[in-house]
PDB file of N, CA and C in Angstrom:
ATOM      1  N   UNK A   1      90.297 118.450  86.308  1.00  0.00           N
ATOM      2  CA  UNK A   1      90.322 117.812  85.008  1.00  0.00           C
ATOM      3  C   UNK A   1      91.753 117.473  84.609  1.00  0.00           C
ATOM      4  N   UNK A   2      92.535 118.215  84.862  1.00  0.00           N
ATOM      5  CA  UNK A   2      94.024 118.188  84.507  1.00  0.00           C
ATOM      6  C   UNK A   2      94.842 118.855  83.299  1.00  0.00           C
ATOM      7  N   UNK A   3      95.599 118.482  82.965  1.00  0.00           N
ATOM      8  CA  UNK A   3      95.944 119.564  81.849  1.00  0.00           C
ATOM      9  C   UNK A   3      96.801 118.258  81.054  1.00  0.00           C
ATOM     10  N   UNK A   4      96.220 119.119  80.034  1.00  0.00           N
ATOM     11  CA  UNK A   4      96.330 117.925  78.393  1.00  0.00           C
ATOM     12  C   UNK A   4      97.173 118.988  77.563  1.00  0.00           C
ATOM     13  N   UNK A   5      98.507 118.435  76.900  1.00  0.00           N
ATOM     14  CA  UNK A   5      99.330 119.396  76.346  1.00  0.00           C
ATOM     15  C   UNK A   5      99.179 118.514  74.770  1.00  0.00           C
ATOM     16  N   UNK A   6      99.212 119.795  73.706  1.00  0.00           N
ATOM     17  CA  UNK A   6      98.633 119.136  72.712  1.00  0.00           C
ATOM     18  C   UNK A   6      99.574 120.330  71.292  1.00  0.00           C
ATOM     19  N   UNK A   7      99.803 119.673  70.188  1.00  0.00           N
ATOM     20  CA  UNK A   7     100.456 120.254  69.345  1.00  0.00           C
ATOM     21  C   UNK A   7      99.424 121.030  68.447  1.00  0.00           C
ATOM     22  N   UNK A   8      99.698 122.195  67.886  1.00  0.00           N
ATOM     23  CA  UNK A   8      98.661 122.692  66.703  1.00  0.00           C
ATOM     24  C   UNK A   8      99.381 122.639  65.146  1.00  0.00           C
ATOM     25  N   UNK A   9      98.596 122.321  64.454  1.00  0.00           N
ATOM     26  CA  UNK A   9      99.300 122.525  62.907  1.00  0.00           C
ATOM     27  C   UNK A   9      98.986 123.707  62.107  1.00  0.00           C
ATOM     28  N   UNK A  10      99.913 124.214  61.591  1.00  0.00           N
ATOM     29  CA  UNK A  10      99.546 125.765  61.097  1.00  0.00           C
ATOM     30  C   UNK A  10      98.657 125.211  59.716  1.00  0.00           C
ATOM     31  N   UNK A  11      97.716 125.620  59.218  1.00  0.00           N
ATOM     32  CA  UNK A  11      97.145 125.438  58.069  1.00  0.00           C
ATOM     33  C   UNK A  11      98.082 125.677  56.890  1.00  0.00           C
ATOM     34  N   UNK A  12      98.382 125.097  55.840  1.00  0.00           N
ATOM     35  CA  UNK A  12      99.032 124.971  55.136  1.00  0.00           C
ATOM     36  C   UNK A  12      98.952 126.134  53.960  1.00  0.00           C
ATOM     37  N   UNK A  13     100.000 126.557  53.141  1.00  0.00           N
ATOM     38  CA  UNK A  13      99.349 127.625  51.796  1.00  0.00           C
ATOM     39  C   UNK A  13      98.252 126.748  50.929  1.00  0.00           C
ATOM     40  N   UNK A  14      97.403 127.149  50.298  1.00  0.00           N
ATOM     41  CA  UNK A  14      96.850 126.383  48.966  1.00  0.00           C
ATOM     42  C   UNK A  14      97.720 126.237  47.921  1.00  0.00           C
ATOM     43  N   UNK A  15      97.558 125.322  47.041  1.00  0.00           N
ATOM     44  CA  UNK A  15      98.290 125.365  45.451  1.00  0.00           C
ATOM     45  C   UNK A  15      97.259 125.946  44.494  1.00  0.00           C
ATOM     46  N   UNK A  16      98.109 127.073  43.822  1.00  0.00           N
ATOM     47  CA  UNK A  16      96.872 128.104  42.852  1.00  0.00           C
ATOM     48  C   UNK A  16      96.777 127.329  41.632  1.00  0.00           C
ATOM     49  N   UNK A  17      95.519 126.898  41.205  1.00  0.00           N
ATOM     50  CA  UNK A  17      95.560 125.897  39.904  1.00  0.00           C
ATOM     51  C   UNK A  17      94.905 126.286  39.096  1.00  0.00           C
ATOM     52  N   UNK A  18      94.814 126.127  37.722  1.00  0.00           N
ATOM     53  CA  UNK A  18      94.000 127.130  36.835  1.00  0.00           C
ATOM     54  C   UNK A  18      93.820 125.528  35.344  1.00  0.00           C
ATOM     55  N   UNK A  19      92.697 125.418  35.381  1.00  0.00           N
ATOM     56  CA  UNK A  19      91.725 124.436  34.457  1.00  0.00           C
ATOM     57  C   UNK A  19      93.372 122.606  35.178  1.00  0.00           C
ATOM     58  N   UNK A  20      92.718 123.113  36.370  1.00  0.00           N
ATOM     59  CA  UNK A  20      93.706 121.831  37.043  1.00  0.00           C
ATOM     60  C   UNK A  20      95.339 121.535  36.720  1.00  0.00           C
ATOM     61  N   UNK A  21      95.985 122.619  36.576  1.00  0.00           N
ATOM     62  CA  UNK A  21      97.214 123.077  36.651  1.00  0.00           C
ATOM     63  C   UNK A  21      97.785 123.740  37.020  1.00  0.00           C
ATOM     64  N   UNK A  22      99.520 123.623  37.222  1.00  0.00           N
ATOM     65  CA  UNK A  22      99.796 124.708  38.057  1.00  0.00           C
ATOM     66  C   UNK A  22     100.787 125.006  37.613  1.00  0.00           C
ATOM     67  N   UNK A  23     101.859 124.423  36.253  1.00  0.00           N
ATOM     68  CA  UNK A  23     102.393 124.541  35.106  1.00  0.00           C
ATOM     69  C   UNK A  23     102.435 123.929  33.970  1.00  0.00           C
ATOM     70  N   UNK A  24     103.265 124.164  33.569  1.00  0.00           N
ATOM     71  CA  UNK A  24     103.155 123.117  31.988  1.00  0.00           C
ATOM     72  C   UNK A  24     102.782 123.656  31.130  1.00  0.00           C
ATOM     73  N   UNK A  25     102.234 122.711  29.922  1.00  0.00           N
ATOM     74  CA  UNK A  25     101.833 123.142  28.845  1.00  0.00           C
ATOM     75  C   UNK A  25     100.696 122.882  28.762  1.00  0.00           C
ATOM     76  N   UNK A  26      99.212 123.419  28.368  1.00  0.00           N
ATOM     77  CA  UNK A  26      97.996 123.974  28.146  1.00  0.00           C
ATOM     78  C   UNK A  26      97.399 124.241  26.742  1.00  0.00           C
ATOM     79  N   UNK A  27      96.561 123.163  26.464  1.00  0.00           N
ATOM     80  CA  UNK A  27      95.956 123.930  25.389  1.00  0.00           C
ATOM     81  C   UNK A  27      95.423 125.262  25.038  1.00  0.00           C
ATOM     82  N   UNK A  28      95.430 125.864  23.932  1.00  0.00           N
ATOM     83  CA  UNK A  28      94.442 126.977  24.712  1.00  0.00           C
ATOM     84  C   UNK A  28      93.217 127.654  24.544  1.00  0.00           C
ATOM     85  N   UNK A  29      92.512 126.236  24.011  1.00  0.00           N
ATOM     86  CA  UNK A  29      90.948 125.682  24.477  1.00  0.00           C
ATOM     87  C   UNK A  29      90.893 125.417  25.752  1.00  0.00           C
ATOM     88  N   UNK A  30      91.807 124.912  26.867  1.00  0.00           N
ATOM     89  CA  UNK A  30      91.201 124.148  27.700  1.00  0.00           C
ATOM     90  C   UNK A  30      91.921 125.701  28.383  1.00  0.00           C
ATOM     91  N   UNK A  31      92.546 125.927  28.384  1.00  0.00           N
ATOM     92  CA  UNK A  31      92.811 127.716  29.318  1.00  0.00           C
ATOM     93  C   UNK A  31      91.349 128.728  28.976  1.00  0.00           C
ATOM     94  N   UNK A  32      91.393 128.292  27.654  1.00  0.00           N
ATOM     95  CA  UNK A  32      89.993 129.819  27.418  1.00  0.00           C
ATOM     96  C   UNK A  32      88.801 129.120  27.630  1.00  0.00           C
ATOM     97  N   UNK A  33      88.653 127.849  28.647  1.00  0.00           N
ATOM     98  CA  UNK A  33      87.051 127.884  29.308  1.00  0.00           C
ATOM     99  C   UNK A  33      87.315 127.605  30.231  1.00  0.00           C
ATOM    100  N   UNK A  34      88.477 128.196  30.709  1.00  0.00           N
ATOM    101  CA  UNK A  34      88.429 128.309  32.628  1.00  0.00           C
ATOM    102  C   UNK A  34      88.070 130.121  32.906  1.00  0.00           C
ATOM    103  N   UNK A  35      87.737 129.846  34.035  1.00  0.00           N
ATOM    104  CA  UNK A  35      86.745 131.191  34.432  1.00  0.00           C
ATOM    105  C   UNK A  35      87.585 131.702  35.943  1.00  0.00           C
ATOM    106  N   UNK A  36      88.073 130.895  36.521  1.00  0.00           N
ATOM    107  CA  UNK A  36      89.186 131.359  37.666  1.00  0.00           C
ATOM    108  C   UNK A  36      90.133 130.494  38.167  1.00  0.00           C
ATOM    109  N   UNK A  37      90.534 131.113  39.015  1.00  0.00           N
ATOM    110  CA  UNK A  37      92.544 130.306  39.475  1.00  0.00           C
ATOM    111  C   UNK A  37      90.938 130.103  41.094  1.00  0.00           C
ATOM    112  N   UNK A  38      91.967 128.419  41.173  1.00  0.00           N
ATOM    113  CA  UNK A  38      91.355 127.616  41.953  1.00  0.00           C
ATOM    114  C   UNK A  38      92.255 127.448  43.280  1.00  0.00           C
ATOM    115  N   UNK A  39      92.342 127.650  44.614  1.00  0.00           N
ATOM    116  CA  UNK A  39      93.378 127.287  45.212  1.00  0.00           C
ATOM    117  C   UNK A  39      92.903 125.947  46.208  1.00  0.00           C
ATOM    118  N   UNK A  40      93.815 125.110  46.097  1.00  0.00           N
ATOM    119  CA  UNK A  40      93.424 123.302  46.194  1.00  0.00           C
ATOM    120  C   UNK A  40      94.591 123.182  47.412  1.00  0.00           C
ATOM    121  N   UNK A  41      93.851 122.375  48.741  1.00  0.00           N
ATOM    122  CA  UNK A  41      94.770 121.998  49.944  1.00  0.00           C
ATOM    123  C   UNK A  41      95.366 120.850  49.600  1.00  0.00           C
ATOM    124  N   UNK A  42      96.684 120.919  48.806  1.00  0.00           N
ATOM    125  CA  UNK A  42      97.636 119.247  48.818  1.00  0.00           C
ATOM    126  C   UNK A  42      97.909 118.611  50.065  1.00  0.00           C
ATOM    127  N   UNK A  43      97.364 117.622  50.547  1.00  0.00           N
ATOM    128  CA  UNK A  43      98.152 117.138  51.849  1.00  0.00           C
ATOM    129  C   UNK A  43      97.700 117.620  53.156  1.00  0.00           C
ATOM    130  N   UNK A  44      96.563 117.608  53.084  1.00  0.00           N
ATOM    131  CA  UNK A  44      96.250 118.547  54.189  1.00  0.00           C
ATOM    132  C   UNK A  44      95.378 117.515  55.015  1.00  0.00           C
ATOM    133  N   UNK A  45      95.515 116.634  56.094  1.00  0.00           N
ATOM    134  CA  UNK A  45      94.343 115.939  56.746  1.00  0.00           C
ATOM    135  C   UNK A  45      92.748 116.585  56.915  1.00  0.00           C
ATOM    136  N   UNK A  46      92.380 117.952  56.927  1.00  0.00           N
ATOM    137  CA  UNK A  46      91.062 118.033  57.137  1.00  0.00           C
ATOM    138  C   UNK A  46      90.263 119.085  55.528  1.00  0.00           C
ATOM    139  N   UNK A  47      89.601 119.204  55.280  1.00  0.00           N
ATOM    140  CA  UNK A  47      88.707 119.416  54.407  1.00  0.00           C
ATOM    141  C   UNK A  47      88.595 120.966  54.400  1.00  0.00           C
ATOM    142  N   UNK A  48      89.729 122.019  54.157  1.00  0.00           N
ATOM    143  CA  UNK A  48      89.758 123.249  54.616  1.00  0.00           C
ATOM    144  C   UNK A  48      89.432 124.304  52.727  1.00  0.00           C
ATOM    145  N   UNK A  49      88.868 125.204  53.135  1.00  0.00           N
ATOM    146  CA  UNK A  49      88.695 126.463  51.930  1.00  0.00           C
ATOM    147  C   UNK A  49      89.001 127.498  51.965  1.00  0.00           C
ATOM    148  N   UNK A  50      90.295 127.819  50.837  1.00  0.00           N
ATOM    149  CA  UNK A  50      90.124 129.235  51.016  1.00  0.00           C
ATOM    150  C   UNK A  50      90.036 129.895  49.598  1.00  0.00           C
ATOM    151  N   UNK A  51      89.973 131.238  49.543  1.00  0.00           N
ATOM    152  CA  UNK A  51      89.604 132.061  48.508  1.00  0.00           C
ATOM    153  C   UNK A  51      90.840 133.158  48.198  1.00  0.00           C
ATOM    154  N   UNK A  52      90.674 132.572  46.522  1.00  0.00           N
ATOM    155  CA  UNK A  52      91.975 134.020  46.422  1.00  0.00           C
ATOM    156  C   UNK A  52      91.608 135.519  46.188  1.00  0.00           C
ATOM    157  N   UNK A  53      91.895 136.105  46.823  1.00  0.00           N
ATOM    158  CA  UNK A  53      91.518 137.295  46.588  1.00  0.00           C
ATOM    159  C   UNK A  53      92.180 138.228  45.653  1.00  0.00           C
ATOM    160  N   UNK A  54      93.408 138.150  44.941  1.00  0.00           N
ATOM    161  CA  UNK A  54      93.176 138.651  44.340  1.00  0.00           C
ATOM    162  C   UNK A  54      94.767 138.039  43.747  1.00  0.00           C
ATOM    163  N   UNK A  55      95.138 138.535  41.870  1.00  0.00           N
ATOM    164  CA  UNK A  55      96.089 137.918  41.417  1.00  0.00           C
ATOM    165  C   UNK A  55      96.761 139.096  40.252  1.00  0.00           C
ATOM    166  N   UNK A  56      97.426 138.549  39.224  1.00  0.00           N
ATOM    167  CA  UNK A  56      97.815 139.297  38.082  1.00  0.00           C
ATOM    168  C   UNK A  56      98.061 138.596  37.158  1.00  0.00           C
ATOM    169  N   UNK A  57      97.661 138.823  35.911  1.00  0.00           N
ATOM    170  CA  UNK A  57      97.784 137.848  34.726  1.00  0.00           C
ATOM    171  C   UNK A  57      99.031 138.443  33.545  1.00  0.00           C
ATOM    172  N   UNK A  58      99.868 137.713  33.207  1.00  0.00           N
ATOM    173  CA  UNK A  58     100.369 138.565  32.275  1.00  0.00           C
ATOM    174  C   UNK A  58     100.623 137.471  31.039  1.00  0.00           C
ATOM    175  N   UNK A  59     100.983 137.872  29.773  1.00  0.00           N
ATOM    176  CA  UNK A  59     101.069 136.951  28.701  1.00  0.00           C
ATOM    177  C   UNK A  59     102.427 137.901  27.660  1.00  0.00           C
ATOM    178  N   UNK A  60     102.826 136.739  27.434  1.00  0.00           N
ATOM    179  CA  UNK A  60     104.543 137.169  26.387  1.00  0.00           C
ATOM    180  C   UNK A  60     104.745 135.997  25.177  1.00  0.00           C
ATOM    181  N   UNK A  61     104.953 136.699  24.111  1.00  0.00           N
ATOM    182  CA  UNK A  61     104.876 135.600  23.178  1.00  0.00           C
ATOM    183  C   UNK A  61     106.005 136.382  22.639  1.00  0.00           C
ATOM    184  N   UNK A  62     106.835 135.193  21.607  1.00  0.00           N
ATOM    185  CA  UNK A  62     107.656 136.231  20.522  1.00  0.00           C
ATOM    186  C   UNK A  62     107.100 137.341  19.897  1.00  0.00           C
ATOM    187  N   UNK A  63     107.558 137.759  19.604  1.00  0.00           N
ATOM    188  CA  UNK A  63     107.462 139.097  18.702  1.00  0.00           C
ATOM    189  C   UNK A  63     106.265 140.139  19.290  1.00  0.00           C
ATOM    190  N   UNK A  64     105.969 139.700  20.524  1.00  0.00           N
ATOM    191  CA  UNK A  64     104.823 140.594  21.088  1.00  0.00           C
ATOM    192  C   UNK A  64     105.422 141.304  22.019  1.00  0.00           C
ATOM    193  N   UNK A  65     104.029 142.054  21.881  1.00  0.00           N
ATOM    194  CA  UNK A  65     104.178 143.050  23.450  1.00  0.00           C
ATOM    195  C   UNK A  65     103.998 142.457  24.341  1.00  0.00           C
ATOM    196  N   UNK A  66     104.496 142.591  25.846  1.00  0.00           N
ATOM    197  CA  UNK A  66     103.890 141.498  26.884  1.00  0.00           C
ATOM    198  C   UNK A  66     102.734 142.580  27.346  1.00  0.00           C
ATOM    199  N   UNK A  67     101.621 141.941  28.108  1.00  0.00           N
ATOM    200  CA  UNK A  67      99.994 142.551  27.896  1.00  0.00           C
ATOM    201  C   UNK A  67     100.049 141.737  30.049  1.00  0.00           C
ATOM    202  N   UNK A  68      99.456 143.059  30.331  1.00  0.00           N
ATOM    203  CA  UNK A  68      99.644 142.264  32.362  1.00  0.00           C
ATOM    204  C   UNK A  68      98.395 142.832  32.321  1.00  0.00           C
ATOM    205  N   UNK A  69      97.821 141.942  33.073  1.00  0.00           N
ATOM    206  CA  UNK A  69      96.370 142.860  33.949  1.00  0.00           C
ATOM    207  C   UNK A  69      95.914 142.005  35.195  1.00  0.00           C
ATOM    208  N   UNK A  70      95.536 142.693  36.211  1.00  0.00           N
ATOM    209  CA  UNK A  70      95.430 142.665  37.268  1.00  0.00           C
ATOM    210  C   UNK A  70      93.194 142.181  37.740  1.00  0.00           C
ATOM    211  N   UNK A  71      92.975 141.130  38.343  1.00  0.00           N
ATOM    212  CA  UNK A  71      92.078 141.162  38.335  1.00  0.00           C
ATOM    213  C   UNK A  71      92.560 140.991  40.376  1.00  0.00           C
ATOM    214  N   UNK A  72      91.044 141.516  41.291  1.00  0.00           N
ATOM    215  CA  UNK A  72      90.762 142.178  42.280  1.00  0.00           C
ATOM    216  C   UNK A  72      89.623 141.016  42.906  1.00  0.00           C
ATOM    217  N   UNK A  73      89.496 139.531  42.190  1.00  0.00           N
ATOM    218  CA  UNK A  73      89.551 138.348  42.807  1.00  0.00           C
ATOM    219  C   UNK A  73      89.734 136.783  42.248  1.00  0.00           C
ATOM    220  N   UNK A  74      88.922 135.987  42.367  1.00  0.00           N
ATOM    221  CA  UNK A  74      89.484 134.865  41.421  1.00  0.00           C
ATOM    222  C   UNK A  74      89.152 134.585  40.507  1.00  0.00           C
ATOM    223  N   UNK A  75      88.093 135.522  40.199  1.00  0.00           N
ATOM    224  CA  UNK A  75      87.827 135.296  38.713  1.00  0.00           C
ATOM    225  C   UNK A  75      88.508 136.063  37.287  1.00  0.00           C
ATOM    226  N   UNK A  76      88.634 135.383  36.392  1.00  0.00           N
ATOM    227  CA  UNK A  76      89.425 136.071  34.851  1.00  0.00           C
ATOM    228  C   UNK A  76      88.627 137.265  34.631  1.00  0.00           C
ATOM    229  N   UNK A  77      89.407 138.170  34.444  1.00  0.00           N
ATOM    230  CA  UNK A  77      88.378 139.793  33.801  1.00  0.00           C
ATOM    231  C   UNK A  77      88.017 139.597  32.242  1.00  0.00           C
ATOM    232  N   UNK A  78      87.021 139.858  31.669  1.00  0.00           N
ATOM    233  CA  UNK A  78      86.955 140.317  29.907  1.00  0.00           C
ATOM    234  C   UNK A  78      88.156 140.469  29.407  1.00  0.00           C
ATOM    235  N   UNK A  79      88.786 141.347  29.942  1.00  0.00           N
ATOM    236  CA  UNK A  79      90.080 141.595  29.319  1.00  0.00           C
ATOM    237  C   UNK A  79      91.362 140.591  29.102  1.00  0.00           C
ATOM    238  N   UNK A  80      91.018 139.888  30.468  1.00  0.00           N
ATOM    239  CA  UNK A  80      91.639 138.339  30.131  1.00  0.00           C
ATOM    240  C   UNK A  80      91.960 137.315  29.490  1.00  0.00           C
ATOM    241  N   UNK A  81      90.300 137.266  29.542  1.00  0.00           N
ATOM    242  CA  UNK A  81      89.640 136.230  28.523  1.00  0.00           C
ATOM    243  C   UNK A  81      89.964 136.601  26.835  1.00  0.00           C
ATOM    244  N   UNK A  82      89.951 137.527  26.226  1.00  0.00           N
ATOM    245  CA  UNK A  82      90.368 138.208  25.323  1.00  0.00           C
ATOM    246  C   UNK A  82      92.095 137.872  25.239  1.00  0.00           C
ATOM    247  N   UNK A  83      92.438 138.748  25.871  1.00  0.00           N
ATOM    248  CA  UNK A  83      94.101 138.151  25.796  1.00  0.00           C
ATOM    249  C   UNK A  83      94.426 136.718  25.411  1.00  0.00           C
ATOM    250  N   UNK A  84      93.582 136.197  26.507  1.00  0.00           N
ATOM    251  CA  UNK A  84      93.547 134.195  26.110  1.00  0.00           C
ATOM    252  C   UNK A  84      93.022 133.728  25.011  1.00  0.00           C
ATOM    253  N   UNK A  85      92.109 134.382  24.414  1.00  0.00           N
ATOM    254  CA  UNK A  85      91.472 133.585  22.661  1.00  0.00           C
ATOM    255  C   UNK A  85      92.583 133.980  22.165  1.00  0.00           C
ATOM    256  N   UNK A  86      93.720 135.177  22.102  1.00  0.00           N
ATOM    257  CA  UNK A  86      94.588 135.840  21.100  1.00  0.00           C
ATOM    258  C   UNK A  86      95.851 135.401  21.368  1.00  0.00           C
ATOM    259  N   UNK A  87      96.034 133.940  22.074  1.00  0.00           N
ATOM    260  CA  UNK A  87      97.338 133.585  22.316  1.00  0.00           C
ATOM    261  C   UNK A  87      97.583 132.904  21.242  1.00  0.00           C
ATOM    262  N   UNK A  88      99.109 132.623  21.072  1.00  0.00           N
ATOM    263  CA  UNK A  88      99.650 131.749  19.911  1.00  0.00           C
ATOM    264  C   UNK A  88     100.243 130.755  20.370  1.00  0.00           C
ATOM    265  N   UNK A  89     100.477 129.789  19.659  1.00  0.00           N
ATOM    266  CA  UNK A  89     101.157 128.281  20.146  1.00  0.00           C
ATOM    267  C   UNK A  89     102.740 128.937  20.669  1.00  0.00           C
ATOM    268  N   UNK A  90     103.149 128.574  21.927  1.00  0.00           N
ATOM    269  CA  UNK A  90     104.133 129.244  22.178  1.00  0.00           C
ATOM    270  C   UNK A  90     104.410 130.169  23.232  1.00  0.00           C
ATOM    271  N   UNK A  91     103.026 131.241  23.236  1.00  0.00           N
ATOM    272  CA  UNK A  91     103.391 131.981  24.103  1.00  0.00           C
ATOM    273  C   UNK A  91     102.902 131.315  25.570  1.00  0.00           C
ATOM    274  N   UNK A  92     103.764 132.268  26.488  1.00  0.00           N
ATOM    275  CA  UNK A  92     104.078 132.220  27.846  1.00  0.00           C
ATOM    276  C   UNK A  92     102.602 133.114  28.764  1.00  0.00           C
ATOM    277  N   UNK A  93     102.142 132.428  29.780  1.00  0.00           N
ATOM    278  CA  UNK A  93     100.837 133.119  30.201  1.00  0.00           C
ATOM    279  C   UNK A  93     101.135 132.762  31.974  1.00  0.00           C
ATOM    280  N   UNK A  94     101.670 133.782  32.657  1.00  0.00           N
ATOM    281  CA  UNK A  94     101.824 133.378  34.382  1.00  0.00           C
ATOM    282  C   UNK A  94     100.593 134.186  34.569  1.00  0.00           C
ATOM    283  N   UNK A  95     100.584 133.559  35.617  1.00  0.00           N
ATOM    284  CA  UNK A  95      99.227 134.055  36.817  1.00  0.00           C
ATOM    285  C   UNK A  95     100.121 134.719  38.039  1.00  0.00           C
ATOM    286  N   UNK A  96     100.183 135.501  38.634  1.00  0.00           N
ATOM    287  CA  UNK A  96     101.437 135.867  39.727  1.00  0.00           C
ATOM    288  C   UNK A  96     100.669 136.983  40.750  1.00  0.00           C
ATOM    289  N   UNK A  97     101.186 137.005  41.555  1.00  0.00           N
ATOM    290  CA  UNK A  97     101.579 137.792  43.048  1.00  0.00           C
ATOM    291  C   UNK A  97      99.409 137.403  43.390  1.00  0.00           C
ATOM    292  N   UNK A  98      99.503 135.739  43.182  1.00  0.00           N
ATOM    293  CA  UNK A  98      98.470 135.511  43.946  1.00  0.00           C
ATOM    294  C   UNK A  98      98.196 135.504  45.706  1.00  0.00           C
ATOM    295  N   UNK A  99      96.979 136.268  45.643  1.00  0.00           N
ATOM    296  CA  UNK A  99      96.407 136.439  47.189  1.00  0.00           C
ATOM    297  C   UNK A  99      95.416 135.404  47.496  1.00  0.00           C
ATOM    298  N   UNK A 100      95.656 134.661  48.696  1.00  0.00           N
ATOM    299  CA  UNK A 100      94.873 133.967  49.091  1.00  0.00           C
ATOM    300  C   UNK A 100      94.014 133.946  50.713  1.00  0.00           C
ATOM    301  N   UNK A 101      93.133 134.018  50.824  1.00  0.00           N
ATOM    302  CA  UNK A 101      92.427 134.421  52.291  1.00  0.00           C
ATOM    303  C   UNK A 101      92.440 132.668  52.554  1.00  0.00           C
ATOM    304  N   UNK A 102      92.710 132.437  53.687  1.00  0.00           N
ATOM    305  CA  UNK A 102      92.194 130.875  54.424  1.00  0.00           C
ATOM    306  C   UNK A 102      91.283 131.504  55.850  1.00  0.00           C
ATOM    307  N   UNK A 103      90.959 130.407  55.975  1.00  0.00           N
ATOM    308  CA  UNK A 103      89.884 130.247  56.744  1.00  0.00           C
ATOM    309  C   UNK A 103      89.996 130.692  58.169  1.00  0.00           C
ATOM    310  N   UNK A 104      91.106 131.441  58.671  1.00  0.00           N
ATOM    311  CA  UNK A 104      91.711 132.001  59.653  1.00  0.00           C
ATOM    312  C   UNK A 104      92.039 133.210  59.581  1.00  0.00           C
ATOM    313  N   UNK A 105      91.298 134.075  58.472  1.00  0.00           N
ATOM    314  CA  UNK A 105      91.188 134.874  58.152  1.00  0.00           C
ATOM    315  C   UNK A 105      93.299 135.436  57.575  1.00  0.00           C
ATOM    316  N   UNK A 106      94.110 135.092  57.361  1.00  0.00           N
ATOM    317  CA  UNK A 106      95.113 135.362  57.089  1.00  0.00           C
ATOM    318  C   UNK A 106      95.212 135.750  55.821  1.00  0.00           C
ATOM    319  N   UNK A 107      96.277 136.142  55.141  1.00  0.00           N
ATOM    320  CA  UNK A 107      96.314 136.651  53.644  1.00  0.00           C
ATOM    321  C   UNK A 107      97.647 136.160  53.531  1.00  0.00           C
ATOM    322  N   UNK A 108      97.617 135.114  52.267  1.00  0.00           N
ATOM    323  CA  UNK A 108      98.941 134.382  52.196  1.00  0.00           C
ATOM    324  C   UNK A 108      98.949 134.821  50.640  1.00  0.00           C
ATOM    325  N   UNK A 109     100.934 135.169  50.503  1.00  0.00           N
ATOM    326  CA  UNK A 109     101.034 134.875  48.776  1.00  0.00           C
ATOM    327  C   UNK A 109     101.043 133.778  48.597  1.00  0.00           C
ATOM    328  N   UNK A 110     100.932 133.035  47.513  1.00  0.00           N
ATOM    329  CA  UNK A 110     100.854 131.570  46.871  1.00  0.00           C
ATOM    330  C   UNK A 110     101.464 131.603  45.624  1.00  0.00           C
ATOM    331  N   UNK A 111     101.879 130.277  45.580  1.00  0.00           N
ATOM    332  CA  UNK A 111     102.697 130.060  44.539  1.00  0.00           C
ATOM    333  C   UNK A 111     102.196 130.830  42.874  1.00  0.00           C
ATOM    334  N   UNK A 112     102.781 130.893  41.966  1.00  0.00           N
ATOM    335  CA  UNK A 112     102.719 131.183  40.675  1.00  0.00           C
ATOM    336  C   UNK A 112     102.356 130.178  39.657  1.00  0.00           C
ATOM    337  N   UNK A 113     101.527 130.934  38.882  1.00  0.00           N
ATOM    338  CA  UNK A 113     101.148 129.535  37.628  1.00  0.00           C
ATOM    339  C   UNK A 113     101.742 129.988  36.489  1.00  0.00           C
ATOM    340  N   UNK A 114     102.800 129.051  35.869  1.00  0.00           N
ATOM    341  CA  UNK A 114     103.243 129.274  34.634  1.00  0.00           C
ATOM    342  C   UNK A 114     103.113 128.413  33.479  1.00  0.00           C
ATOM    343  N   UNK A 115     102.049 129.255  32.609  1.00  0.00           N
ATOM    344  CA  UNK A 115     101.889 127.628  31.412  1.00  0.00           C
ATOM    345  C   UNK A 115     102.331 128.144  30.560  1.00  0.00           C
ATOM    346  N   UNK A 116     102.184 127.423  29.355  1.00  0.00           N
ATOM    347  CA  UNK A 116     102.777 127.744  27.827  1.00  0.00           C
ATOM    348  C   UNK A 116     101.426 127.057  26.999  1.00  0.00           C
ATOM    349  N   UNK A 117     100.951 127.778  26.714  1.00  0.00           N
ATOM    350  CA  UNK A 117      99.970 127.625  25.356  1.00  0.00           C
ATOM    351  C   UNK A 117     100.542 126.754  24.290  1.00  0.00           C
ATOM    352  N   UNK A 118     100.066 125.699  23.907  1.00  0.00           N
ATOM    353  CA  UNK A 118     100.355 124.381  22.641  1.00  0.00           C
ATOM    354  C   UNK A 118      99.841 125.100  21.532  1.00  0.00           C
TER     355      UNK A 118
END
């Protein structure tokens, strides 16, 4: 048959996006009816999925306490969601030390989401 020499492409990280963002500024109606951080292949020629497994939410506003909690996959915990109705125009809300599984079974960190509540 012969031998065919051929390049491989490493699968790329996902971008972690949350109600289709990945910073900026956010209402926060349109933050408190998202239900999880989404991770989306930018640029990627084939049609690939992966799942985050797991992330940390934290929120800082003036004059507050900053409030972190840790959810164990991609979906927002109660406790989250709560934090998010009680934000104020202003405060600061990252998503961080996201885990992501791809389809090669690997465990990649991924980027950080940092919005600001309008």
């Amino acid at each position: 048959m012969g031998e065919f020499k051929f390049r491989l492409k490493r699968i790329p990280s996902p971008i972690a996006k949350i109600g289709g963002k990945k910073d900026g500024a956010i209402p926060k109606a349109v933050l408190a009816a998202q239900s999880a951080i989404i991770p989306e292949m930018e640029n990627f020629d084939f049609n690939v999925f992966s799942k985050v497994k797991s992330f940390k939410m934290s929120r800082y506003g003036k004059g507050r306490d900053p409030v972190e909690k840790s959810s164990d996959s991609n979906v927002l915990t109660a406790e989250m969601r709560d934090i998010i109705s009680n934000c104020r125009p202003g405060d600061k809300v990252y998503f961080e030390y996201i885990k992501a599984i791809l389809p090669d079974n690997t465990v990649r960190d991924i980027n950080a989401i940092t919005l600001t509540i309008q």
